[in-house]
Structures are given as structure tokens and as C-alpha cells.
N, C-alpha and C. Protein backbone atom coordinates (compact mmCIF):
# COMPACT_ATOMS: atom_id res chain seq x y z
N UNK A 1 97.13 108.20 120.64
CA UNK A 1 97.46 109.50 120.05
C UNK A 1 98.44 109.33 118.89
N UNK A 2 99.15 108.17 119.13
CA UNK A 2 100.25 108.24 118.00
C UNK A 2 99.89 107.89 117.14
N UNK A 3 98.62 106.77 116.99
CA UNK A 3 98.27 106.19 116.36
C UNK A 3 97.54 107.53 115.13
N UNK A 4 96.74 108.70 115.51
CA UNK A 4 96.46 109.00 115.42
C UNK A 4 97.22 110.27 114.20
N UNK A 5 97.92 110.76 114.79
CA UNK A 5 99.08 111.47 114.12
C UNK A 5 99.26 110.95 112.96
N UNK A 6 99.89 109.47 113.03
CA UNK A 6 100.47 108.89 111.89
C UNK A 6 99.02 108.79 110.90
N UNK A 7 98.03 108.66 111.28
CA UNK A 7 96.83 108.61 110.19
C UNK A 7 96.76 109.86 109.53
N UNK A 8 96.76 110.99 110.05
CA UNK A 8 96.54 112.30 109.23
C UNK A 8 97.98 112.21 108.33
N UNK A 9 98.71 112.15 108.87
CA UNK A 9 100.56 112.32 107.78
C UNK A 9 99.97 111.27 106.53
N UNK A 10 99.78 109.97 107.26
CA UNK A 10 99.84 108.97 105.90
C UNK A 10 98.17 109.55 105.02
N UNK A 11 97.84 110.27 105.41
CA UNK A 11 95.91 110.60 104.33
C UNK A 11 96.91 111.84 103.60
N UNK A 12 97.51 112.45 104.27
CA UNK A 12 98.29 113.84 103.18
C UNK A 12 99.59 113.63 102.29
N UNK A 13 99.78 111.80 102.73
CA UNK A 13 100.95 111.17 101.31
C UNK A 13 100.21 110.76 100.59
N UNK A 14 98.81 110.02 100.83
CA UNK A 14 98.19 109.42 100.28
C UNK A 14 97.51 110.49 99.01
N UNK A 15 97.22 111.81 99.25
CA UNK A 15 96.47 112.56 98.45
C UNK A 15 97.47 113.26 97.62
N UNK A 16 99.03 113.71 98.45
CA UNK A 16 99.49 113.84 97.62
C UNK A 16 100.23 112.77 96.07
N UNK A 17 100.14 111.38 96.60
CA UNK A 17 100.24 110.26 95.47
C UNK A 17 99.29 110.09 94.31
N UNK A 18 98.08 110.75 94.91
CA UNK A 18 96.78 110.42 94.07
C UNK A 18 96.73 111.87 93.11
N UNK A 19 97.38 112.87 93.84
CA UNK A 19 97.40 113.89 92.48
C UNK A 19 98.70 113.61 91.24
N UNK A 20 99.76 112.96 92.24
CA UNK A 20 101.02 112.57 91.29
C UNK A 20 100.47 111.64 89.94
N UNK A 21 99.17 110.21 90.17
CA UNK A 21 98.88 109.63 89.34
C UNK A 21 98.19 110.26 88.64
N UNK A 22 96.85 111.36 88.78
CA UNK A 22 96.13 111.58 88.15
C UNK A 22 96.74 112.72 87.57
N UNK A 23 97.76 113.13 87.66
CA UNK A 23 99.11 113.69 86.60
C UNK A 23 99.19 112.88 85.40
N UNK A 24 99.60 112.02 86.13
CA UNK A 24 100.30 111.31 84.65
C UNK A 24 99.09 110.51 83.70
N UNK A 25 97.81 109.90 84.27
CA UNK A 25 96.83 109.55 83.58
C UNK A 25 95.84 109.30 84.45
N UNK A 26 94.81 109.36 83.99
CA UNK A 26 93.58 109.12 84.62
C UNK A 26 93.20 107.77 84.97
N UNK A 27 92.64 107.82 86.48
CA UNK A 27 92.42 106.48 86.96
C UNK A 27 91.29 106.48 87.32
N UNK A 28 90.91 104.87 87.80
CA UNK A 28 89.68 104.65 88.84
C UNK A 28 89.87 104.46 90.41
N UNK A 29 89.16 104.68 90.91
CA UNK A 29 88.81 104.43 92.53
C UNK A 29 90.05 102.78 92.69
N UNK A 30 89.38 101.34 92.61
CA UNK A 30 89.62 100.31 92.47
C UNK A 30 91.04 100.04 92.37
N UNK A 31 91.62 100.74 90.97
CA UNK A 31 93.27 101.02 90.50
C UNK A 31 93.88 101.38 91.40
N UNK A 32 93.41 103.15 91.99
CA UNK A 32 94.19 103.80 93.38
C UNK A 32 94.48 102.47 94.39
N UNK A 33 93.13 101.92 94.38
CA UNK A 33 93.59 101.05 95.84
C UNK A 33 94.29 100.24 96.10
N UNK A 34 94.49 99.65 94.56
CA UNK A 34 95.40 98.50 94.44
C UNK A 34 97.07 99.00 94.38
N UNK A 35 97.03 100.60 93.87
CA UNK A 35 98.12 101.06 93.72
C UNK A 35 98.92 101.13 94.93
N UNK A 36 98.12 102.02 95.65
CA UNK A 36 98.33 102.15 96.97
C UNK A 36 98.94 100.79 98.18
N UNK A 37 98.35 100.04 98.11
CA UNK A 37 98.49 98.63 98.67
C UNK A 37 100.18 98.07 98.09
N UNK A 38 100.35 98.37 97.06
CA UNK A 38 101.91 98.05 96.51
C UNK A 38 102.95 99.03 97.52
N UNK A 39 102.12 99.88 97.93
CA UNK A 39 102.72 100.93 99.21
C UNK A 39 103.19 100.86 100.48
N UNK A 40 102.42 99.62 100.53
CA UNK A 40 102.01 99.61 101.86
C UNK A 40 100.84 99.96 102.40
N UNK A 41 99.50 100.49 102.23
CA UNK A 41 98.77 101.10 102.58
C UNK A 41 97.43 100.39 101.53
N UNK A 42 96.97 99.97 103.07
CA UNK A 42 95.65 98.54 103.24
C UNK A 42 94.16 99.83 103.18
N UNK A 43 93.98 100.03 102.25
CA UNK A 43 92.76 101.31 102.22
C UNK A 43 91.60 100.46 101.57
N UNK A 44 90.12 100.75 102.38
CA UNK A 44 89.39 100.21 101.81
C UNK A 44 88.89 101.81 100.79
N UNK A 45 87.65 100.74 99.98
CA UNK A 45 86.81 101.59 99.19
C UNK A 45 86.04 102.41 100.00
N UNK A 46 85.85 102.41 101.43
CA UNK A 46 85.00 103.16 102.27
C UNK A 46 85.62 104.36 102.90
N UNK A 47 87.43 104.18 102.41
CA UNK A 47 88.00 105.65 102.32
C UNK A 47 88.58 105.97 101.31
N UNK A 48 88.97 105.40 100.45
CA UNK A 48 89.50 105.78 99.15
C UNK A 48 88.38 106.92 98.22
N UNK A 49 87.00 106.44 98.28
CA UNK A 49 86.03 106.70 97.74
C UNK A 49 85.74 108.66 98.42
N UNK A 50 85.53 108.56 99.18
CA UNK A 50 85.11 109.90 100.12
C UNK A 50 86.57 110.86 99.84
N UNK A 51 88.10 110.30 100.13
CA UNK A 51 88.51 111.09 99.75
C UNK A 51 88.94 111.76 98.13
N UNK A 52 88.86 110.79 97.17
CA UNK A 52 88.55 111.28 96.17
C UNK A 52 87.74 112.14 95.85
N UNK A 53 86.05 111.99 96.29
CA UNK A 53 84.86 113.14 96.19
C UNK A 53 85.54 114.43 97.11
N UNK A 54 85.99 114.20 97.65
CA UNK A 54 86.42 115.66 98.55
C UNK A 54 87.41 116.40 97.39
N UNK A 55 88.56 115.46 97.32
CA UNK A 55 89.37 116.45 96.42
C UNK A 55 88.92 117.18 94.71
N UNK A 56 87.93 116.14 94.61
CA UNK A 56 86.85 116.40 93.58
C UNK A 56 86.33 118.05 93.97
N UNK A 57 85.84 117.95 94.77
CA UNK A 57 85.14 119.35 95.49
C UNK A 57 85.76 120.37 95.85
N UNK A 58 87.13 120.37 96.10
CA UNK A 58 87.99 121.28 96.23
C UNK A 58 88.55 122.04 94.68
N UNK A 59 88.17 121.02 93.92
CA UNK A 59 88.77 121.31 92.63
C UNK A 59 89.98 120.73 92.22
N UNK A 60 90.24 119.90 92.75
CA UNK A 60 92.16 118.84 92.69
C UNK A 60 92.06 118.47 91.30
N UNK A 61 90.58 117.46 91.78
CA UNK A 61 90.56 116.63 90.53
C UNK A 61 89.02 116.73 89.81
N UNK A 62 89.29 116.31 88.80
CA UNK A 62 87.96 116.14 88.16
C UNK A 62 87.21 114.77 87.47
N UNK A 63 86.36 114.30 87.29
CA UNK A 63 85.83 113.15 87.10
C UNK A 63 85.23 113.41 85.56
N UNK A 64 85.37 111.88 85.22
CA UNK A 64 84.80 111.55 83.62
C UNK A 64 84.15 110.12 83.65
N UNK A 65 82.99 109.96 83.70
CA UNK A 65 82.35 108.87 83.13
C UNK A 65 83.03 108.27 81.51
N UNK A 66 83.18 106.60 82.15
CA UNK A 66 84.01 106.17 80.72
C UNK A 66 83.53 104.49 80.83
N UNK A 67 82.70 104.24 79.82
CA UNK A 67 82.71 102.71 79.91
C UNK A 67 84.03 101.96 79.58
N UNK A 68 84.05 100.79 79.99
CA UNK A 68 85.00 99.77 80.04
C UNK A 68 84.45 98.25 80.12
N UNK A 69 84.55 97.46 79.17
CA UNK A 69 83.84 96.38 78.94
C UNK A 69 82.45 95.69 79.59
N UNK A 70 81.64 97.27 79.40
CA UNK A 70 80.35 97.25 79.27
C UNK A 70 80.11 97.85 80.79
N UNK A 71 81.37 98.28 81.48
CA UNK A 71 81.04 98.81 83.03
C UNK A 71 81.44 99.78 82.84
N UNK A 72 80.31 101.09 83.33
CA UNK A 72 80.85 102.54 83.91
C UNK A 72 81.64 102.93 85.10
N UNK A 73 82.77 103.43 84.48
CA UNK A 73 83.70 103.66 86.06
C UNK A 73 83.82 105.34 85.69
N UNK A 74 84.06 105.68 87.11
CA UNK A 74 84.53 106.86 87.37
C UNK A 74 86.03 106.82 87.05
N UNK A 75 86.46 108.13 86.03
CA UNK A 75 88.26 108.19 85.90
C UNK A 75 88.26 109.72 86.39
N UNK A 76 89.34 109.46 87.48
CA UNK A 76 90.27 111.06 87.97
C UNK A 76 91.14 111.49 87.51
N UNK A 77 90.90 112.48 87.02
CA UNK A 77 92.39 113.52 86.55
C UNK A 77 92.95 114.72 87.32
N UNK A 78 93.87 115.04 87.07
CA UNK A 78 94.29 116.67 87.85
C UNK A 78 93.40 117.82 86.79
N UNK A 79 93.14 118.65 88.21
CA UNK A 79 93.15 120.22 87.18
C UNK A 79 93.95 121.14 87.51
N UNK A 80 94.14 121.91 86.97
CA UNK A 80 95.43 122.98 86.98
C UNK A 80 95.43 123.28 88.50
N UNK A 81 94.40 123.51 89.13
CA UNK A 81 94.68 123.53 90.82
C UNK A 81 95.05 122.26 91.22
N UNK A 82 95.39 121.44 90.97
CA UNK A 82 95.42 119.90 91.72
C UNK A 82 96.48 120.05 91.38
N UNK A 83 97.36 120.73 89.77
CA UNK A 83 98.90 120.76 89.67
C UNK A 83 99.91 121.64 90.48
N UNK A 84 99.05 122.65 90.72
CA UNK A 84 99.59 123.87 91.48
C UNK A 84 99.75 123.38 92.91
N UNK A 85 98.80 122.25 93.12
CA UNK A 85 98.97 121.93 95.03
C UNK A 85 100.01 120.87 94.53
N UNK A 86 100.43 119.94 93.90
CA UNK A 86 101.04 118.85 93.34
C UNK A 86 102.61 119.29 94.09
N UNK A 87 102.86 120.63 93.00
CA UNK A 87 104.05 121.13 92.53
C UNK A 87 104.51 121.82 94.00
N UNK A 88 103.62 122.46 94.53
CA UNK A 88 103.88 122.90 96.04
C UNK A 88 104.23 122.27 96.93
N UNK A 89 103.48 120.93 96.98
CA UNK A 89 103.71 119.80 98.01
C UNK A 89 104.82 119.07 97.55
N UNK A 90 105.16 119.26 96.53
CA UNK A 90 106.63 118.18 96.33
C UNK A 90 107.85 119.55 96.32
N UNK A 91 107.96 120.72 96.55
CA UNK A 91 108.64 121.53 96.55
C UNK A 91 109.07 121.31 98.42
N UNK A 92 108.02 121.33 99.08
CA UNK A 92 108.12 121.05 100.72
C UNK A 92 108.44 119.54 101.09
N UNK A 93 108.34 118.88 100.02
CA UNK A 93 108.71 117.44 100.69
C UNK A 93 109.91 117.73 100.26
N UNK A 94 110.53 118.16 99.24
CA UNK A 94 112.15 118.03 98.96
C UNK A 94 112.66 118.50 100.13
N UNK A 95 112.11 120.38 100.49
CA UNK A 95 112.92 120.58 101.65
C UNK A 95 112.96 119.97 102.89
N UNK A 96 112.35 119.23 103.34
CA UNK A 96 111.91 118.99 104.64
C UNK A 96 112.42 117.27 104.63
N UNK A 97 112.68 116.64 103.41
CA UNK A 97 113.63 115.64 103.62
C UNK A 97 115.14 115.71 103.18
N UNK A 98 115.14 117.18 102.26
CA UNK A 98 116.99 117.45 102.37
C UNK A 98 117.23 117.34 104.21
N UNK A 99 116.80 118.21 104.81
CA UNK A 99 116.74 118.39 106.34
C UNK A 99 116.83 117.16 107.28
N UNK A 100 115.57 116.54 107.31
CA UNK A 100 115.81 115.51 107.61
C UNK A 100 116.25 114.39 107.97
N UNK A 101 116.87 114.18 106.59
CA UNK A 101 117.84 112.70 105.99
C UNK A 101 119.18 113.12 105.98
């Protein structure tokens, strides 16, 4: 069960990190994972991938086909809803680790 817990907390740091980057510039799948891993957090492409398309579908983020030395990758960006959940979720992490800590 605990095990369990801690997986949903760390998928809702994880998404909120992935709107923080695709703030500041647009990435690929591959990049996230490697980013992530500097984290701490061992994610394959068999979840990195799905939750990107989800937040895609919600409207977080949005996708752009872009070659790169002759390979098409998918790049994620925020859209104004992906900033609005961004700005919300780091408004509740402030409070809830003033508290906290």
C-alpha cells in the first residue's frame, strides 16, 4: 500500500515538473526522461510516453512535429491551461511546505 501511495504523489511531481519545463522551452519525450533521472526518478518510455499524451488531451500541453538531424521528434510545450494548473500547483506546494518544514 505504501508502495503505492508514494507512486501517485511522485506521477503528480512528476507532471507538475513536466509543465515547469515545457514553460520554459519545449522538449522531447527522451530529454524528460533523462531530465527526470537527474531526479531521481528511473521512468521508462512506457510511462513517460502515455503520460505526456494524457496531458496532451487534457489540454496542459501541446505537441509540434520538428525535425532534428534528419529525425522527427515530438516537442511539448505549455498552453495557457497547462500555465494556469502550473501556477496553482506551485501556489499549494508553497503552502503545504511553509507548513510542513
Amino acid at each position: 500500500m505504501q508502495e503505492s501511495v508514494l507512486r501517485k504523489l511522485f506521477l503528480g511531481f512528476i507532471q507538475i515538473h513536466i509543465l515547469h519545463h515545457a514553460k520554459n522551452e519545449p522538449f522531447f519525450g527522451s530529454w524528460m526522461i533523462e531530465e527526470l533521472k537527474k531526479h531521481g526518478y528511473e521512468i521508462s518510455s512506457g510511462t513517460i510516453y502515455p503520460i505526456l499524451h494524457n496531458m496532451e488531451k487534457l489540454g496542459l500541453l501541446y505537441v509540434e512535429n520538428k525535425t532534428s538531424g534528419g529525425k522527427v521528434r515530438k516537442y511539448y510545450s505549455i498552453t495557457n491551461d497547462g500555465i494556469e494548473v502550473l501556477d496553482k500547483a506551485k501556489e499549494k506546494i508553497r503552502e503545504l511546505t511553509d507548513e510542513i518544514i
